[in-house]
Protein backbone atom coordinates (compact mmCIF):
# COMPACT_ATOMS: atom_id res chain seq x y z
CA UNK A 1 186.34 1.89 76.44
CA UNK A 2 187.64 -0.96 78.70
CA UNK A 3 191.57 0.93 77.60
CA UNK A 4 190.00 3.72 79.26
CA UNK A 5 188.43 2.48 82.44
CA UNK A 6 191.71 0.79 83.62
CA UNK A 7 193.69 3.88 83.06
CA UNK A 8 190.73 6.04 85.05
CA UNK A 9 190.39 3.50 87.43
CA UNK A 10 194.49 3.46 87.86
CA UNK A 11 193.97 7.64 88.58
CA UNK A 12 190.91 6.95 91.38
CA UNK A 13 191.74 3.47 92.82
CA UNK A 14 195.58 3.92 93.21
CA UNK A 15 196.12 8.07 93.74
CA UNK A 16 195.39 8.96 96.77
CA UNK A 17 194.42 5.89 99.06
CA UNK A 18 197.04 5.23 101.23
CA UNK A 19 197.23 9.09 101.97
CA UNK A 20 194.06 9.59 102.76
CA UNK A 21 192.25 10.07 106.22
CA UNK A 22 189.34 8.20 105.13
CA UNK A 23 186.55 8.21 107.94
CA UNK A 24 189.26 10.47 110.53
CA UNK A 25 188.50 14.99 109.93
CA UNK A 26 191.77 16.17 109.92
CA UNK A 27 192.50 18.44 112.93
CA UNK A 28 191.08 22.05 112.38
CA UNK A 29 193.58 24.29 110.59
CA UNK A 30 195.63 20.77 110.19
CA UNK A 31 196.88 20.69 106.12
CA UNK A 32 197.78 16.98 104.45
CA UNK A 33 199.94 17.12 101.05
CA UNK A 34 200.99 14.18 99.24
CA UNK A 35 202.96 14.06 95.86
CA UNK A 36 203.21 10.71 93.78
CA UNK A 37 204.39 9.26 90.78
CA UNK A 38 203.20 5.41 89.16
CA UNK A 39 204.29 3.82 86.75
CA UNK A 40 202.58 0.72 85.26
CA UNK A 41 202.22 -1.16 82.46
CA UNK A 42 199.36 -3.78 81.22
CA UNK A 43 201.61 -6.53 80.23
CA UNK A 44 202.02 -9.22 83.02
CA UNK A 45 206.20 -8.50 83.78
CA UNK A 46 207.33 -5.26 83.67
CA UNK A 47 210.27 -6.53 81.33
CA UNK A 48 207.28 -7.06 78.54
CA UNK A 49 205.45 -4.21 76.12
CA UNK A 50 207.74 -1.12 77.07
CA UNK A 51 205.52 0.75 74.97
CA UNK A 52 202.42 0.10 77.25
CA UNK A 53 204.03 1.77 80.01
CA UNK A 54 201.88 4.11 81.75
CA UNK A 55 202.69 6.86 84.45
CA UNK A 56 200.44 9.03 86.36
CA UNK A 57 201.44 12.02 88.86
CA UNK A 58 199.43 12.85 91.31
CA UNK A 59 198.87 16.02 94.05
CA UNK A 60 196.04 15.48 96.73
CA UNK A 61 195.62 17.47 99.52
CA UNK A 62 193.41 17.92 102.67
CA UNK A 63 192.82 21.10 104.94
CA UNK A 64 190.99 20.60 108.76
CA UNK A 65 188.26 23.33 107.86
CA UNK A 66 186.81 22.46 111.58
CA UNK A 67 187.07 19.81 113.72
CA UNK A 68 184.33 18.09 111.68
CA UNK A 69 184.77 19.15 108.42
CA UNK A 70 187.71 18.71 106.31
CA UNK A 71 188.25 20.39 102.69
CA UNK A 72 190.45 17.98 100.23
CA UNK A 73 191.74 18.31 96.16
CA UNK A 74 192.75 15.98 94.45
CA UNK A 75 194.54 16.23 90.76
CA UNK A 76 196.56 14.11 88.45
CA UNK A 77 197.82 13.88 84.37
CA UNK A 78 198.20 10.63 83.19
CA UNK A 79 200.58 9.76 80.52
CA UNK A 80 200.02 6.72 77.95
CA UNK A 81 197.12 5.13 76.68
CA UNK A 82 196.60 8.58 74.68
CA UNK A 83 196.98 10.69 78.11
CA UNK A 84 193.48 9.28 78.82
CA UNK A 85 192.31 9.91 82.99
CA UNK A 86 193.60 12.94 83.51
CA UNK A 87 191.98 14.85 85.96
CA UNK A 88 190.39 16.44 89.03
CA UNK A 89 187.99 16.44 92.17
CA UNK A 90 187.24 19.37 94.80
CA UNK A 91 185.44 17.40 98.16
CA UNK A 92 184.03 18.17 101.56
CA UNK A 93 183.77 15.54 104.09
CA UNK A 94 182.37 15.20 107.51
CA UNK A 95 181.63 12.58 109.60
CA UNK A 96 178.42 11.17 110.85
CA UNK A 97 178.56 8.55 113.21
CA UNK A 98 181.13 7.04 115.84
CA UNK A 99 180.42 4.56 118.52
CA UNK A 100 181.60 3.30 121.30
CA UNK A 101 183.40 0.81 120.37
CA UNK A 102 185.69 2.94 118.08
CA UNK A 103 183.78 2.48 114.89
CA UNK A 104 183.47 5.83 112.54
CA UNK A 105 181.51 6.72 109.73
CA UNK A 106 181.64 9.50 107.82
CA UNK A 107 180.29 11.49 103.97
CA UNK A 108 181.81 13.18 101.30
CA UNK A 109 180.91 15.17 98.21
CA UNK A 110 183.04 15.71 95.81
CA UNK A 111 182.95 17.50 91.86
CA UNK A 112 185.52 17.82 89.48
CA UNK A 113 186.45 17.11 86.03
CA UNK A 114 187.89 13.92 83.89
CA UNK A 115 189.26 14.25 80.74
CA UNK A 116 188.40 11.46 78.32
CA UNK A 117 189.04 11.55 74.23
CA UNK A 118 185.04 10.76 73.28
CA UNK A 119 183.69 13.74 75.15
CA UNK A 120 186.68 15.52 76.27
CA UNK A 121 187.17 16.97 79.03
CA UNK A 122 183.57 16.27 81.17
CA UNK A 123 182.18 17.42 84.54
CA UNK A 124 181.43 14.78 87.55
CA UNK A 125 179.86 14.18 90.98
CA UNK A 126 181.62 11.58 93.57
CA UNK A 127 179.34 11.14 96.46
CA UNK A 128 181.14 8.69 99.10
CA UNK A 129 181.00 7.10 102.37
CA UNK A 130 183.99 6.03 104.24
CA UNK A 131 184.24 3.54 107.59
CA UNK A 132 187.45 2.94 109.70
CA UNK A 133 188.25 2.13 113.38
CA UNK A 134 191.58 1.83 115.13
CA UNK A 135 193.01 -1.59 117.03
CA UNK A 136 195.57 -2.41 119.04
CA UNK A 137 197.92 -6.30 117.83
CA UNK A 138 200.66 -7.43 118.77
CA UNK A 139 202.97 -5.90 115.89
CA UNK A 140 201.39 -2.36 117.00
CA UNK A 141 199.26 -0.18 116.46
CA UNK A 142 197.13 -0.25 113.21
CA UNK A 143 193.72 0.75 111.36
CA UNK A 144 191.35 -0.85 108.81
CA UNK A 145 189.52 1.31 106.45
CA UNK A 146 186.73 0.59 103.98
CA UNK A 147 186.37 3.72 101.58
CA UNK A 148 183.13 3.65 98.33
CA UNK A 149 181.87 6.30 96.22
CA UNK A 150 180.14 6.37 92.66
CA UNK A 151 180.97 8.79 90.02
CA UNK A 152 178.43 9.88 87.80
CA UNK A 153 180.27 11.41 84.49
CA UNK A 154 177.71 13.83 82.82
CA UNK A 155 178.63 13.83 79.39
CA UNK A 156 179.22 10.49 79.20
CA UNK A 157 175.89 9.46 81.20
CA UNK A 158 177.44 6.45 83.19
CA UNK A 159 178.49 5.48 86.44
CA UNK A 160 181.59 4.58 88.19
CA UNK A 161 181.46 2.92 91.34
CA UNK A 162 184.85 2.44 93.68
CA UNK A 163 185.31 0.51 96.70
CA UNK A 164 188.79 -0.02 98.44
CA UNK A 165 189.65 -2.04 101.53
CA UNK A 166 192.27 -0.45 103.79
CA UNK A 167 194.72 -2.56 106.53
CA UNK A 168 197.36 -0.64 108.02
CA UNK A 169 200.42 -1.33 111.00
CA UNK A 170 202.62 0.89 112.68
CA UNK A 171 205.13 -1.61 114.05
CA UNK A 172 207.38 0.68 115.21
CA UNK A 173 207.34 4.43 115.74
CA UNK A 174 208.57 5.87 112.37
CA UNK A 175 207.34 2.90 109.79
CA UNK A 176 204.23 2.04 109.06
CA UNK A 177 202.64 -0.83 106.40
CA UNK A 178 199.73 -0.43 104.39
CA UNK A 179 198.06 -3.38 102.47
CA UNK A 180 194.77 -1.95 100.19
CA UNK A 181 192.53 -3.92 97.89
CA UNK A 182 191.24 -1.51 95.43
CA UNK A 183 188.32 -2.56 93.47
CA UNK A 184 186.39 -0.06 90.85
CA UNK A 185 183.77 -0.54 87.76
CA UNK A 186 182.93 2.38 85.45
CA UNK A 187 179.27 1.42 83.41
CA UNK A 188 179.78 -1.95 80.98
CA UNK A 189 182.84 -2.62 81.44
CA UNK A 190 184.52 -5.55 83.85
CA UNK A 191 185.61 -4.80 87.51
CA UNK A 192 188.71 -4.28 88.05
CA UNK A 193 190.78 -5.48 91.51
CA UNK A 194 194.37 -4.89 92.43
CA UNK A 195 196.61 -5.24 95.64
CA UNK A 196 198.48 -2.16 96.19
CA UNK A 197 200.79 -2.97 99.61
CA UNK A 198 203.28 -0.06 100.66
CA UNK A 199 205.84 0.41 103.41
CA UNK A 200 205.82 4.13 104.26
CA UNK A 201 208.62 5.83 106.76
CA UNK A 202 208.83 8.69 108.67
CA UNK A 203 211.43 11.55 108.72
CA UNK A 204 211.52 14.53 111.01
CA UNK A 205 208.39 15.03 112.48
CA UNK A 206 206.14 16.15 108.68
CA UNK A 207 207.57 14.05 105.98
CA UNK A 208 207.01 10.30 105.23
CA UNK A 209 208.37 8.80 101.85
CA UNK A 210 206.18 5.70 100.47
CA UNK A 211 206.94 2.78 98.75
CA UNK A 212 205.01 0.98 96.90
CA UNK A 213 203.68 -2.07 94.55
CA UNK A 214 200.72 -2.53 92.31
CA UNK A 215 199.19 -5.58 90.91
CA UNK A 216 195.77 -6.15 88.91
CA UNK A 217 194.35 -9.56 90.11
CA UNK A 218 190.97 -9.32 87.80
CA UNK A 219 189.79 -7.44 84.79
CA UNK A 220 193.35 -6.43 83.49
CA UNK A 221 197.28 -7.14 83.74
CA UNK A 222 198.62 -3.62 85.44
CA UNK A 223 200.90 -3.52 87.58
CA UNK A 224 203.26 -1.39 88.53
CA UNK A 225 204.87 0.85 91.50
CA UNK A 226 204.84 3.92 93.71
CA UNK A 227 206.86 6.57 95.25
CA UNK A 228 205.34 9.13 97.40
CA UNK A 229 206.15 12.19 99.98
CA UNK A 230 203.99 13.16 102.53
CA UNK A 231 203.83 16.27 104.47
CA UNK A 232 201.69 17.68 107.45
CA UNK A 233 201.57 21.01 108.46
């Protein structure tokens, strides 16, 4: 079981969190696409246990439904550890508060489907609730994000609950650098925490290319890294 919540945690804590808009809608009619591929491995180098190597390719998009709701997808297939965390989740998100200050708040409900070798492939519900505000520094323009849901799998009758902790820097106009701490824990089994920094760049005016580094810092040994494409329509 614990085999199986790392690689399911690897598919929901490192997928789709530097790409997504978090407590921001998307801009009505606005579409957000981003294609990645990890690859990590539970031994402590990357030079050790070859065989333990893991990849995972993910698609996640989101569509600006209105200016306060915005449609997202999310899929992946995992590869390794007996192709275990494959998967996929269908949300709606809105927000729901925003002060003064700059401070935003906003919900999301998602359902979809995990696949998992005990009970195959099972149906679950991901309610979440996402905060992030904008700031000005002296190396530019950045954001910090905090992003938590829980995942209730039916078939399996648990709970997974997710919390990552966004920093982000545009220091100048076409790069930006993103620094998350992802943390996750699905029923029994230990948390899990990793550092996942990235440096993304910008070409043309719709396409960014990411790079980017994984390391488990509690509950396992992954690490690994990540190359992802961007596009806005």
């Amino acid at each position: 079981m614990f085999r199986l919540a790392g690689c399911v945690l690897l598919l929901c804590l490192n997928a789709f969190g530097e790409a997504r808009a978090g407590a921001w809608p998307r801009e009505e009619g606005e579409v957000f696409l981003a294609f990645s591929q990890t690859m990590s491995t539970g031994a402590r180098t990357m030079l050790e246990a070859v065989q333990d190597v893991r990849s995972y390719t993910s698609i996640y998009a989101e569509y600006g439904l209105t200016p306060e709701v915005t449609l997202g997808f999310d899929a992946g297939l995992a590869r390794g550890d007996q192709d275990e965390g494959s998967g996929w989740n269908a949300f709606l998100r809105r927000p729901v508060w925003m002060s003064q200050g700059g401070h935003r708040v906003a919900a999301e409900l998602g359902i979809g489907q995990l696949n998992e070798p005990e009970f195959g492939r099972q149906w679950r519900i991901k309610p979440g609730v996402s905060w992030g505000k904008g700031f000005e520094s002296r190396w530019g323009g950045g954001w910090a994000g905090l992003e938590t849901s829980a995942s209730y799998r039916f078939a399996a009758q648990d709970f997974g609950l997710k919390a990552d902790l966004t920093l982000g820097l545009k220091p100048r106009e076409r790069w930006m650098v993103i620094f998350q701490v992802q943390s996750g824990k699905w029923g029994d089994d230990e948390p899990i925490v990793r550092l996942a920094p990235s440096v993304v760049r910008r070409f043309g005016e719709r396409t960014h290319l990411q790079l980017g580094f994984v390391q488990s810092v509690a509950g396992d040994d992954a690490m690994g890294v990540k190359f992802g494409t961007w596009f806005t329509f």
